[in-house]
Protein backbone atom coordinates (compact mmCIF):
# COMPACT_ATOMS: atom_id res chain seq x y z
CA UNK A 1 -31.76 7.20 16.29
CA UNK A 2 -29.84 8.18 13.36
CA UNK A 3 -27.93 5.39 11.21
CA UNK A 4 -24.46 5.00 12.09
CA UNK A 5 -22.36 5.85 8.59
CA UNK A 6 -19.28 3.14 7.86
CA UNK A 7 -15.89 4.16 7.22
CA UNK A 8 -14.59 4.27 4.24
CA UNK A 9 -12.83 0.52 4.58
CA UNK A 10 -16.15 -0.68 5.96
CA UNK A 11 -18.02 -3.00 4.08
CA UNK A 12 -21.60 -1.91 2.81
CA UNK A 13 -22.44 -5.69 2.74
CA UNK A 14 -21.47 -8.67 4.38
CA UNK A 15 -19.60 -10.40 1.53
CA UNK A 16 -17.93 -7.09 0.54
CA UNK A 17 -14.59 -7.14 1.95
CA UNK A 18 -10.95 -6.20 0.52
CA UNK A 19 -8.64 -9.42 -0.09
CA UNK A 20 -4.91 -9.99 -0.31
CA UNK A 21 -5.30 -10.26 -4.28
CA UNK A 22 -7.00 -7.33 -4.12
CA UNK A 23 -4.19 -5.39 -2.27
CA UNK A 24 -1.57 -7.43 -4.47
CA UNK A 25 -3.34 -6.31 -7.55
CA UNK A 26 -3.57 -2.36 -6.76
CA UNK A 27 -0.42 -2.48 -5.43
CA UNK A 28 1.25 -3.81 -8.90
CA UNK A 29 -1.02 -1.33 -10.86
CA UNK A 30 0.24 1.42 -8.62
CA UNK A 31 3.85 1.02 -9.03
CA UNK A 32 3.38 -0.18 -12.75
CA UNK A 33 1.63 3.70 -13.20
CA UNK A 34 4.14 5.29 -10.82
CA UNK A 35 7.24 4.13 -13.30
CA UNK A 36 5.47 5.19 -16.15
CA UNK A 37 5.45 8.82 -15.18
CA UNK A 38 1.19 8.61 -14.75
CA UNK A 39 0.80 11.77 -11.92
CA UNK A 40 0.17 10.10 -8.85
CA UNK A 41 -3.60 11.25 -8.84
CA UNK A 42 -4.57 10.22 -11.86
CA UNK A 43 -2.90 6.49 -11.30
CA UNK A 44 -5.26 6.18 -7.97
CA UNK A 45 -8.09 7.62 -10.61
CA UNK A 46 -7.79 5.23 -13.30
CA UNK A 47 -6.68 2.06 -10.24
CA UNK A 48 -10.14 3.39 -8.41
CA UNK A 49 -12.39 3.29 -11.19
CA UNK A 50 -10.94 0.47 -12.84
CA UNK A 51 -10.89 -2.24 -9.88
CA UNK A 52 -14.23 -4.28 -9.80
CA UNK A 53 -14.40 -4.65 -5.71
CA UNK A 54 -16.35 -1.89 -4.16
CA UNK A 55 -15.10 -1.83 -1.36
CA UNK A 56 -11.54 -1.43 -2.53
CA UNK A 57 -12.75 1.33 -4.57
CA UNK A 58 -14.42 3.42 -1.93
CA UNK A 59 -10.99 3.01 -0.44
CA UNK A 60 -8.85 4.01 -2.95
CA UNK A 61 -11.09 7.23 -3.70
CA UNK A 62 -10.37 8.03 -0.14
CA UNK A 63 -6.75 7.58 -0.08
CA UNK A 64 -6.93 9.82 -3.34
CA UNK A 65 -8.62 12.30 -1.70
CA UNK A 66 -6.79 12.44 1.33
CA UNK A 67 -3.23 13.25 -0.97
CA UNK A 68 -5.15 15.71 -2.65
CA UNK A 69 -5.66 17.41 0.26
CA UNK A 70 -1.96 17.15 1.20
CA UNK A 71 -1.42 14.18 3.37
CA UNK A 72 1.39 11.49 1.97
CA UNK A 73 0.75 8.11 0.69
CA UNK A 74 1.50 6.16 4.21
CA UNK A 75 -0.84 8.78 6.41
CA UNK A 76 -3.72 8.35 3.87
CA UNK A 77 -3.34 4.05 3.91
CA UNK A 78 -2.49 4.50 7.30
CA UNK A 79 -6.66 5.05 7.79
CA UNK A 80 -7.14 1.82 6.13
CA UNK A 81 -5.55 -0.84 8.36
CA UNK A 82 -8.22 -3.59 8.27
CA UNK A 83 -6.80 -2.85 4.26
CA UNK A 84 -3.13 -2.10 4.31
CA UNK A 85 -1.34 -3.78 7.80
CA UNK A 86 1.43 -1.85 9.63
CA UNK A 87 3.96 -3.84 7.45
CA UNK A 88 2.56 -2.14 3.80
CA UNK A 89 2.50 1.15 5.51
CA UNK A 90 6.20 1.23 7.28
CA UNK A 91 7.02 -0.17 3.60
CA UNK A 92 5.58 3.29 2.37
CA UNK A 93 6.94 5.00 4.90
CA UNK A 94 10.70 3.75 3.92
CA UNK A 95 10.05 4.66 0.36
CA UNK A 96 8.43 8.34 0.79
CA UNK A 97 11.32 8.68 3.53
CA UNK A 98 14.63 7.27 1.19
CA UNK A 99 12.95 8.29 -2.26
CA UNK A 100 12.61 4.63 -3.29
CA UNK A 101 8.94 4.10 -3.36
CA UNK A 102 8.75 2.68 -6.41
CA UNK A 103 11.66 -0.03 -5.71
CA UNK A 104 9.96 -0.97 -2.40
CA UNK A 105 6.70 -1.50 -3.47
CA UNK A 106 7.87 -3.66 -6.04
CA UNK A 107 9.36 -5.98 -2.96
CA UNK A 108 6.34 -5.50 -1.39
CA UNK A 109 4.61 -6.93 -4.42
CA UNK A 110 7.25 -9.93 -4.59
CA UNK A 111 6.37 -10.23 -0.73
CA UNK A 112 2.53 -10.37 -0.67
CA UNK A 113 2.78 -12.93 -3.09
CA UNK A 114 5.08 -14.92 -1.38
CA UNK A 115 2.80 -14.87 1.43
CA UNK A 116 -0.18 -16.05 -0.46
CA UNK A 117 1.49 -18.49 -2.21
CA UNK A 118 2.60 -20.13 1.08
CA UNK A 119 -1.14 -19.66 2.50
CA UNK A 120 -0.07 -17.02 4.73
CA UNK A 121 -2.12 -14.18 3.78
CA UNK A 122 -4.26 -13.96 7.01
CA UNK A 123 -1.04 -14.46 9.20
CA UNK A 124 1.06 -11.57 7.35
CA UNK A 125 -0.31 -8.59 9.55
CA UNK A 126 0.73 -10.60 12.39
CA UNK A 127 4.53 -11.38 11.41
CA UNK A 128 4.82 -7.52 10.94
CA UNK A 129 6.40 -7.16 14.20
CA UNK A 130 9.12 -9.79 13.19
CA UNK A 131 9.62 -8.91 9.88
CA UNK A 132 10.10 -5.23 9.95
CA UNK A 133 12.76 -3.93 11.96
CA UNK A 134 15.11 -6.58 9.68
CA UNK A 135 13.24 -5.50 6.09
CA UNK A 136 13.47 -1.29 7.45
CA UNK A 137 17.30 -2.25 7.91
CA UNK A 138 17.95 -3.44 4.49
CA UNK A 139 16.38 -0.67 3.33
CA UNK A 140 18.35 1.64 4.58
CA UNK A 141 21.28 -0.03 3.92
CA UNK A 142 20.42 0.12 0.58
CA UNK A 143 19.46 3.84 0.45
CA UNK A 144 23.00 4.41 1.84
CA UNK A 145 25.00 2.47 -0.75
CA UNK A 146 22.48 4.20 -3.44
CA UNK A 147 23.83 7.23 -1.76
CA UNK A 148 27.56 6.22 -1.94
CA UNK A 149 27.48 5.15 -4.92
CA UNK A 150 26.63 8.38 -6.14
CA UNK A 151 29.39 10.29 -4.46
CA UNK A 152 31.99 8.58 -6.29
């Protein structure tokens, strides 16, 4: 019998696992690259081989991967949900969709650590469901006054 090969989010280890400071942390670095003007590549590059958890960087050398080869942002987290939970994805999803990624993340940011400050981080995947349709609103709303505004 051959040995069954782990995903890419899948821990080689026990103790190696991908944490909501870790997510907070390459989420900051991302947008903090992103406004700078760093190509979106070589941001997950220098993230990936910067971040000392191996498990996060297996998984952001996949994502990378996975936009090289053409898929967006959301579809290549999107393969990482015991990583990223259906909230940070329909968050990426807003952003790619309304050209706000950058402003969104940063919420996202403000967000996560709201939840960890309260002790929620193991309950935020969970309050998704809740929390989205009203957060997808406002972002749209948004996006449309952006819009407006521009018009005038």
């Amino acid at each position: 019998m051959l040995p069954q090969e782990s995903g890419p989010e899948q821990s080689h280890s026990l103790f190696e696992r991908v944490n909501m400071t870790d997510v907070i942390m390459f989420t900051r670095q991302l947008v903090t690259l992103y406004k700078a003007g760093l190509p979106f590549l070589s941001s997950l590059d220098a993230i990936g081989n910067q971040t000392s958890n191996p498990a996060l960087r297996r998984v952001i050398h996949t994502i990378r991967h996975d936009v090289e080869a053409g898929q967006t942002l959301s579809a290549a987290l999107a393969k990482h949900p015991k990583v990223f939970p259906e909230v940070y994805i329909a968050t990426v999803v807003a952003g790619e969709t309304g050209g706000v990624l950058d402003k969104l993340m940063d919420r996202l940011v403000i967000l996560l650590d709201n939840e960890m400050e309260l002790g929620l981080a193991g309950q935020w995947a969970k309050k998704s469901v809740d929390v989205l349709p009203g957060f997808l609103n406002l972002t749209l709303l948004a996006r449309v006054q952006q819009k407006q505004g521009q018009t005038k």
